[in-house]
Protein backbone atom coordinates (compact mmCIF):
# COMPACT_ATOMS: atom_id res chain seq x y z
CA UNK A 1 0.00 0.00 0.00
CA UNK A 2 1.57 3.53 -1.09
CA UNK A 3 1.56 6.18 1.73
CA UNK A 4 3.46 8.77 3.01
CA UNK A 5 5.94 7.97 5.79
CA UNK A 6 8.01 11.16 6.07
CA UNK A 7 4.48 12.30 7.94
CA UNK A 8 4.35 15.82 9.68
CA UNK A 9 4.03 15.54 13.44
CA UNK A 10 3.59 11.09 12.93
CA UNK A 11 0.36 11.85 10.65
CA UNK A 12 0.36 9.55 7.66
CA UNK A 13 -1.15 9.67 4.73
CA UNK A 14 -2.53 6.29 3.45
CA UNK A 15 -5.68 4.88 1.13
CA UNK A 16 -8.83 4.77 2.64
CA UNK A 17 -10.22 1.26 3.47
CA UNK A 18 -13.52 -0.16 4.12
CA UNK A 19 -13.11 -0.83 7.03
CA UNK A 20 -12.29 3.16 7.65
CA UNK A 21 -16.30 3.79 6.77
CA UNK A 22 -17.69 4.31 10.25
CA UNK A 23 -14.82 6.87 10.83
CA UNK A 24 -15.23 8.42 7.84
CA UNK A 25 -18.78 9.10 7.60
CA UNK A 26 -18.28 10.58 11.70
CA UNK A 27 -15.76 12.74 10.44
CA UNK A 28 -17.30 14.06 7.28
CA UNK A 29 -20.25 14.93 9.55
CA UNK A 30 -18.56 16.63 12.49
CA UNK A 31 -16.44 18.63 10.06
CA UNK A 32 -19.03 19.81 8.08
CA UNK A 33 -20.81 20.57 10.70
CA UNK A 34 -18.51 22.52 12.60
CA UNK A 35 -17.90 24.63 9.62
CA UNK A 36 -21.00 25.17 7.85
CA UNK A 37 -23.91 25.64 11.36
CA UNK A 38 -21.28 26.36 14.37
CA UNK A 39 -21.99 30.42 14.81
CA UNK A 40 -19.28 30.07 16.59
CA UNK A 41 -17.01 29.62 13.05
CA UNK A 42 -19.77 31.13 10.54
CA UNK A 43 -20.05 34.33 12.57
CA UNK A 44 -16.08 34.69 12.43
CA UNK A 45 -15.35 32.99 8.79
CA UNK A 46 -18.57 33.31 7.04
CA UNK A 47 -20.51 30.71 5.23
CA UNK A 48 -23.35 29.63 7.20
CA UNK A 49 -25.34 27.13 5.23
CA UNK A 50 -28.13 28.05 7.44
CA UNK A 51 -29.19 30.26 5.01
CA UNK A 52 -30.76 26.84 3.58
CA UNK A 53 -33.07 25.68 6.15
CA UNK A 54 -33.88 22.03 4.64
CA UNK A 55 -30.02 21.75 5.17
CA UNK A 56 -30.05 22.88 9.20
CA UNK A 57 -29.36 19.53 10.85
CA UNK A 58 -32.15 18.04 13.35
CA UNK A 59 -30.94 15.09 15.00
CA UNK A 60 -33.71 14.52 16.75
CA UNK A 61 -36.40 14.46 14.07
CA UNK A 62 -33.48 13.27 11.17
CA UNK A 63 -34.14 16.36 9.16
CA UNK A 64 -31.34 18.41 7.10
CA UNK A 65 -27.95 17.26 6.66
CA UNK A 66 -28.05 15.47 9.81
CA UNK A 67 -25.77 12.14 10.43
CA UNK A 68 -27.45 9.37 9.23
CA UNK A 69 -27.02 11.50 5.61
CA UNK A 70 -23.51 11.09 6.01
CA UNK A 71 -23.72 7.97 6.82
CA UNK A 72 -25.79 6.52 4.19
CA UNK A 73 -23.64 8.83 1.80
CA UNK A 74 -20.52 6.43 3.14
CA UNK A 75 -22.12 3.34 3.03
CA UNK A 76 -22.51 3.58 -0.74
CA UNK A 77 -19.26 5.63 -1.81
CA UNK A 78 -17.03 2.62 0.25
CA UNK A 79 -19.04 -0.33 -1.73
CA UNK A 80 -17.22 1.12 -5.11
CA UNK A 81 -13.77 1.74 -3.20
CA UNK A 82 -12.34 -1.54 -5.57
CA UNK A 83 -14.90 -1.05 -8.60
CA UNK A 84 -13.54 -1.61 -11.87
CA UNK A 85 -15.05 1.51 -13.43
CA UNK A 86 -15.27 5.06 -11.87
CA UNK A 87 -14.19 3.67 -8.71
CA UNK A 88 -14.32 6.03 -5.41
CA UNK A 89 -11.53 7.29 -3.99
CA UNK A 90 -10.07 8.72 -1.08
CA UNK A 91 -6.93 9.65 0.76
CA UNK A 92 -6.98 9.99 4.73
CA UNK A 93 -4.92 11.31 6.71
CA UNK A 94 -4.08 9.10 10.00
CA UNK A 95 -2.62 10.43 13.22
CA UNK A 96 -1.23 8.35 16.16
CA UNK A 97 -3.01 9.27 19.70
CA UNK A 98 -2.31 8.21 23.02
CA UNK A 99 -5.59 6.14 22.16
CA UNK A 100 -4.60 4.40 19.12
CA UNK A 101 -4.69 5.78 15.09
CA UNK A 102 -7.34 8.37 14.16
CA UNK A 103 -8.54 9.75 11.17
CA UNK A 104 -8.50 13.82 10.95
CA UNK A 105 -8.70 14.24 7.35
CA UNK A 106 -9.69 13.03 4.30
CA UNK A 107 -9.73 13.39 0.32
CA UNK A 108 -12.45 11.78 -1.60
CA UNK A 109 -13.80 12.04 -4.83
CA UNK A 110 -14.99 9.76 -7.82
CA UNK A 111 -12.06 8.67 -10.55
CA UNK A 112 -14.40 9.03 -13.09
CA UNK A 113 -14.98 11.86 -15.85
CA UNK A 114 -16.33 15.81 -15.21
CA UNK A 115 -19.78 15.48 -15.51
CA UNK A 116 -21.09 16.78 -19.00
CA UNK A 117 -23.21 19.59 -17.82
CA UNK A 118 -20.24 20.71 -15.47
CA UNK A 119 -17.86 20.77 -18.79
CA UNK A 120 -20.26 22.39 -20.68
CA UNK A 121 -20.26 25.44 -17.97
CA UNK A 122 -16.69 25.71 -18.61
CA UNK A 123 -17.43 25.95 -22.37
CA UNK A 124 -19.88 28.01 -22.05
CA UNK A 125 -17.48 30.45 -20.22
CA UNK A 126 -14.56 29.75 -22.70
CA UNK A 127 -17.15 30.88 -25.28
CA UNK A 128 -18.50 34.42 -23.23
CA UNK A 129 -14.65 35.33 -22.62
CA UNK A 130 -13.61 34.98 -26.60
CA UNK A 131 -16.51 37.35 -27.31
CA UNK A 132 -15.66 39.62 -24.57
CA UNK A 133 -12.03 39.50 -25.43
CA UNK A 134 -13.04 40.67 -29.44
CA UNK A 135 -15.40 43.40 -27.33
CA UNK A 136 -12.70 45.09 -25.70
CA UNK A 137 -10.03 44.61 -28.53
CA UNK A 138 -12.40 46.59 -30.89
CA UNK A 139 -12.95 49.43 -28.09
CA UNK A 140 -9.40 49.17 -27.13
CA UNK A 141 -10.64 49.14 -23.49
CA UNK A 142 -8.85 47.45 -20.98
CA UNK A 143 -10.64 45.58 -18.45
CA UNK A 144 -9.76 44.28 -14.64
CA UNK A 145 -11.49 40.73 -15.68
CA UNK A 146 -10.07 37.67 -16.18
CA UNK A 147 -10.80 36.75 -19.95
CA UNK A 148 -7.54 34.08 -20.37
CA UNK A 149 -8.64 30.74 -22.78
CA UNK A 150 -9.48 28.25 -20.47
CA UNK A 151 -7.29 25.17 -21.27
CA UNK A 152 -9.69 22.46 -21.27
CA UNK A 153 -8.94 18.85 -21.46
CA UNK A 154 -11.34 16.88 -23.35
CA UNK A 155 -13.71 16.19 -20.44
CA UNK A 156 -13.78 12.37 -19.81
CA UNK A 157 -9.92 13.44 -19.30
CA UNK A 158 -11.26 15.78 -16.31
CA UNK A 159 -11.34 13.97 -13.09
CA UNK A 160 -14.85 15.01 -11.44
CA UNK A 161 -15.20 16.88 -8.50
CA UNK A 162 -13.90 16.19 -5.17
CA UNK A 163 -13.73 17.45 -1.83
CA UNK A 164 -11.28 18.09 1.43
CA UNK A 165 -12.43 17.74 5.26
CA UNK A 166 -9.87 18.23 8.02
CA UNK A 167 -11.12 17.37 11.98
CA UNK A 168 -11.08 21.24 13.33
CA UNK A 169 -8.50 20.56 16.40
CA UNK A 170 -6.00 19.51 13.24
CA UNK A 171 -6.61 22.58 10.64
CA UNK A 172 -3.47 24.67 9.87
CA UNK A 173 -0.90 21.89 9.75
CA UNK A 174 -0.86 21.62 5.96
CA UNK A 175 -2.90 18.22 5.93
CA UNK A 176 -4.90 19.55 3.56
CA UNK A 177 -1.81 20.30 1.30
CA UNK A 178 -0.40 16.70 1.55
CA UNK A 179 -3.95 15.19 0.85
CA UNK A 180 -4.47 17.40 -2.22
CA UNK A 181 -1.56 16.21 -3.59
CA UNK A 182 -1.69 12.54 -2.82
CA UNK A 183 -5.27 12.60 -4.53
CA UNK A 184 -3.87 14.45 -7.72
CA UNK A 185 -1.07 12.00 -8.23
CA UNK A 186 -3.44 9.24 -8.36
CA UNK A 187 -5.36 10.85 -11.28
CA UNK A 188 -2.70 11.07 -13.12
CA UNK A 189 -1.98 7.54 -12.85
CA UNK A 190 -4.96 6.81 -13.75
CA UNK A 191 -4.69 8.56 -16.83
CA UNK A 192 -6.61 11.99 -16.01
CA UNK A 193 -4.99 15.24 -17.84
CA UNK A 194 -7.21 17.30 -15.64
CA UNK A 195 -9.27 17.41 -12.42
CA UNK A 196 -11.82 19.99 -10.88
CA UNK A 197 -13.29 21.08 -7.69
CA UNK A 198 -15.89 22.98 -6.07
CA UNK A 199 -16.65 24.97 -2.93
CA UNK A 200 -19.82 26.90 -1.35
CA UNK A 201 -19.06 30.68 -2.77
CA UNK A 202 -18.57 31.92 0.78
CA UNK A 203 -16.42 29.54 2.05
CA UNK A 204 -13.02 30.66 2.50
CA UNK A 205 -11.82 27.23 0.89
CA UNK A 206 -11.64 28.69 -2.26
CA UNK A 207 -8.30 30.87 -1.62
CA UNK A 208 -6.54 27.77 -0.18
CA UNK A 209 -7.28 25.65 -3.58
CA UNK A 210 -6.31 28.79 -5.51
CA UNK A 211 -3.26 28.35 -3.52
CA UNK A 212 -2.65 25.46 -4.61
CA UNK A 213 -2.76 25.98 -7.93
CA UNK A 214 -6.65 25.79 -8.47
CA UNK A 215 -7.44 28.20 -11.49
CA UNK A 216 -10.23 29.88 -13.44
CA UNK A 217 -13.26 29.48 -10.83
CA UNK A 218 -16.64 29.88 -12.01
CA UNK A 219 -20.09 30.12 -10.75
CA UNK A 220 -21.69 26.48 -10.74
CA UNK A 221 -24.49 25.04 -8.38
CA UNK A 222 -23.07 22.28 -6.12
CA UNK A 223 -25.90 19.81 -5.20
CA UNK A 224 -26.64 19.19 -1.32
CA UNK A 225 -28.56 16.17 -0.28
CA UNK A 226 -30.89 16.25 3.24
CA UNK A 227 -33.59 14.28 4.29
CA UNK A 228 -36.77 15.69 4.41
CA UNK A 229 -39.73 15.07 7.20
CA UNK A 230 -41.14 12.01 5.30
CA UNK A 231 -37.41 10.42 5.15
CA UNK A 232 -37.16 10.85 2.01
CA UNK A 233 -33.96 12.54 0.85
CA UNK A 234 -33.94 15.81 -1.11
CA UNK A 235 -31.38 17.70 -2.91
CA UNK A 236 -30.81 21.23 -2.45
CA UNK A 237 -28.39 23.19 -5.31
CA UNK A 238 -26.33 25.83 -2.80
CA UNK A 239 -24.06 28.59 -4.85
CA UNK A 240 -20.64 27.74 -5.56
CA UNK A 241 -17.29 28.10 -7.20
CA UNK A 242 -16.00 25.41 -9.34
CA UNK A 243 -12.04 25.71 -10.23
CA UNK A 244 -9.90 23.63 -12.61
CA UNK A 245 -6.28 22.01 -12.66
CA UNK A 246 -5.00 21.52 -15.82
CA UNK A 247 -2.60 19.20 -17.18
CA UNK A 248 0.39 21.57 -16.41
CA UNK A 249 -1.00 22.67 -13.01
CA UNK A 250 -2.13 19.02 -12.21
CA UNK A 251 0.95 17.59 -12.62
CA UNK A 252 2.60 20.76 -11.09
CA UNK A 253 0.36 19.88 -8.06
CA UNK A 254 1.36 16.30 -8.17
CA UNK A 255 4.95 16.76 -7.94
CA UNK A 256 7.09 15.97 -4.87
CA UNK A 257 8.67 19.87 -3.87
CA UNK A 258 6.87 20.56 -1.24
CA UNK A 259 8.48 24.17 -1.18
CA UNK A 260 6.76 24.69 -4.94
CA UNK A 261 4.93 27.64 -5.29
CA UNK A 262 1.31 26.57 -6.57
CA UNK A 263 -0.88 29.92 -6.37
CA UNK A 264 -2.91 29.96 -9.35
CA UNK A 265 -2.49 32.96 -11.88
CA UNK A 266 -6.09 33.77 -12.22
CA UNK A 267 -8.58 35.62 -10.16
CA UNK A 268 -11.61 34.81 -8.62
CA UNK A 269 -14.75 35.80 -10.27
CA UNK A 270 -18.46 35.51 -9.72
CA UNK A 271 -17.99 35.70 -5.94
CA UNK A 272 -21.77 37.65 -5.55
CA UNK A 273 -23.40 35.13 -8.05
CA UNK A 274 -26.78 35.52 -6.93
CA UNK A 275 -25.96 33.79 -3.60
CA UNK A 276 -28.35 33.65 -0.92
CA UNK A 277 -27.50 35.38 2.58
């Protein structure tokens, strides 16, 4: 099994395994949680999905985003952890406790292509900057925009979206750094020239991808699934930002200098995209 053993403070990065699902699914929640409906955190960072009140947790009646979402959400991502096709896959981060190994972060995503309405966005904007590009040429204005070509892979050689949770006691130790990277070098093994990711639009997550080496974000809804009163779940689509590695930036991200510097070139756009307060 490939991990990391030169691990920052004993923490190791490893592959996730099934029998990590109980873990995982606690962690996912807590984190979340902590981030997204502590006013504690919101009122400091920002970001409060309680702006979405089907998403407001209630353990007691399991409404929202509560636990057992997570956990069901788990349960069905780990069954596909050894699938032939599109398999799921995640990176966690493991650190050694006085009580034994514990998980405090984690990496997941699907290997599988960019979803074809999520390329087409990307298009879409490729298309919108040419024109505005011809615009200002022809009124010889110049603009504080970001109107660069987007350099797009074809898609199904765009891994799809992913996401990063770290346990709050073990943010700012550049876990988050080593998982990023662990997860991008297996996408390029697998053949990927690309991969994307996406973030609520007020989450402050955004300038630590475009750190490292995340680039042209756009708007794009990112689907949130709750349970409603009659247990059945529902999906809510929350604002977002969706950014893209490309080849040269993926395998820029991939590589083993952990001194690189990663920042993206491009600026973040779209930040006000109709997004509910």
């Amino acid at each position: 099994m490939m991990q990391n053993q030169n691990a920052n403070g004993g923490i190791v990065i490893r592959r996730a395994t099934r029998k990590d699902e109980r873990e995982l699914a606690e962690l996912a929640y807590t984190a979340y949680y902590d981030r997204f409906f502590n006013d504690a955190v919101t009122n400091k960072y920002g970001a409060s999905l309680k702006v979405y009140p089907e998403l407001i947790p209630d353990e007691d009646k399991d409404t929202g985003q509560s636990r057992s979402t997570f956990a069901e959400y788990w349960r069905k991502a780990m069954q596909r952890l050894d699938a032939p096709e599109n398999p799921f896959l995640c990176f966690v981060a493991e650190a050694q406790t006085p009580d034994g190994p514990k998980i405090v972060g984690f990496r997941k995503g699907y290997a599988a292509p960019l979803e074809p309405n999520e390329f087409e966005l990307y298009q879409k904007e490729n298309i919108r900057r040419s024109l505005l590009r011809k615009k200002y040429a022809y009124q010889r204005r110049n603009v504080d925009e970001d109107l660069r070509q987007i350099n797009l892979p074809a898609y199904e050689k765009i891994a799809g979206s992913s996401s990063l949770y770290i346990a709050p006691e073990y943010k700012r130790m550049r876990i988050g750094e080593r998982l990023i990277r662990r997860y991008a070098q297996e996408v390029l093994k697998m053949g990927f020239e690309g991969m994307v990711t996406s973030c609520y639009v007020k989450n402050d997550s955004r300038y630590f991808l475009q750190s490292m080496g995340g680039d042209n974000f756009i708007p794009c809804p990112i689907p949130c699934s709750y349970r409603k009163p009659d247990k059945s779940l529902g999906i809510c689509n929350i604002d977002g930002l969706m950014c893209l590695w490309d080849k040269k930036a993926l395998q820029k991200l991939a590589g083993t200098a952990e001194n690189a510097n990663l920042r993206g070139t491009g600026r973040i756009y779209g930040l006000q995209s109709g997004g509910r307060r």
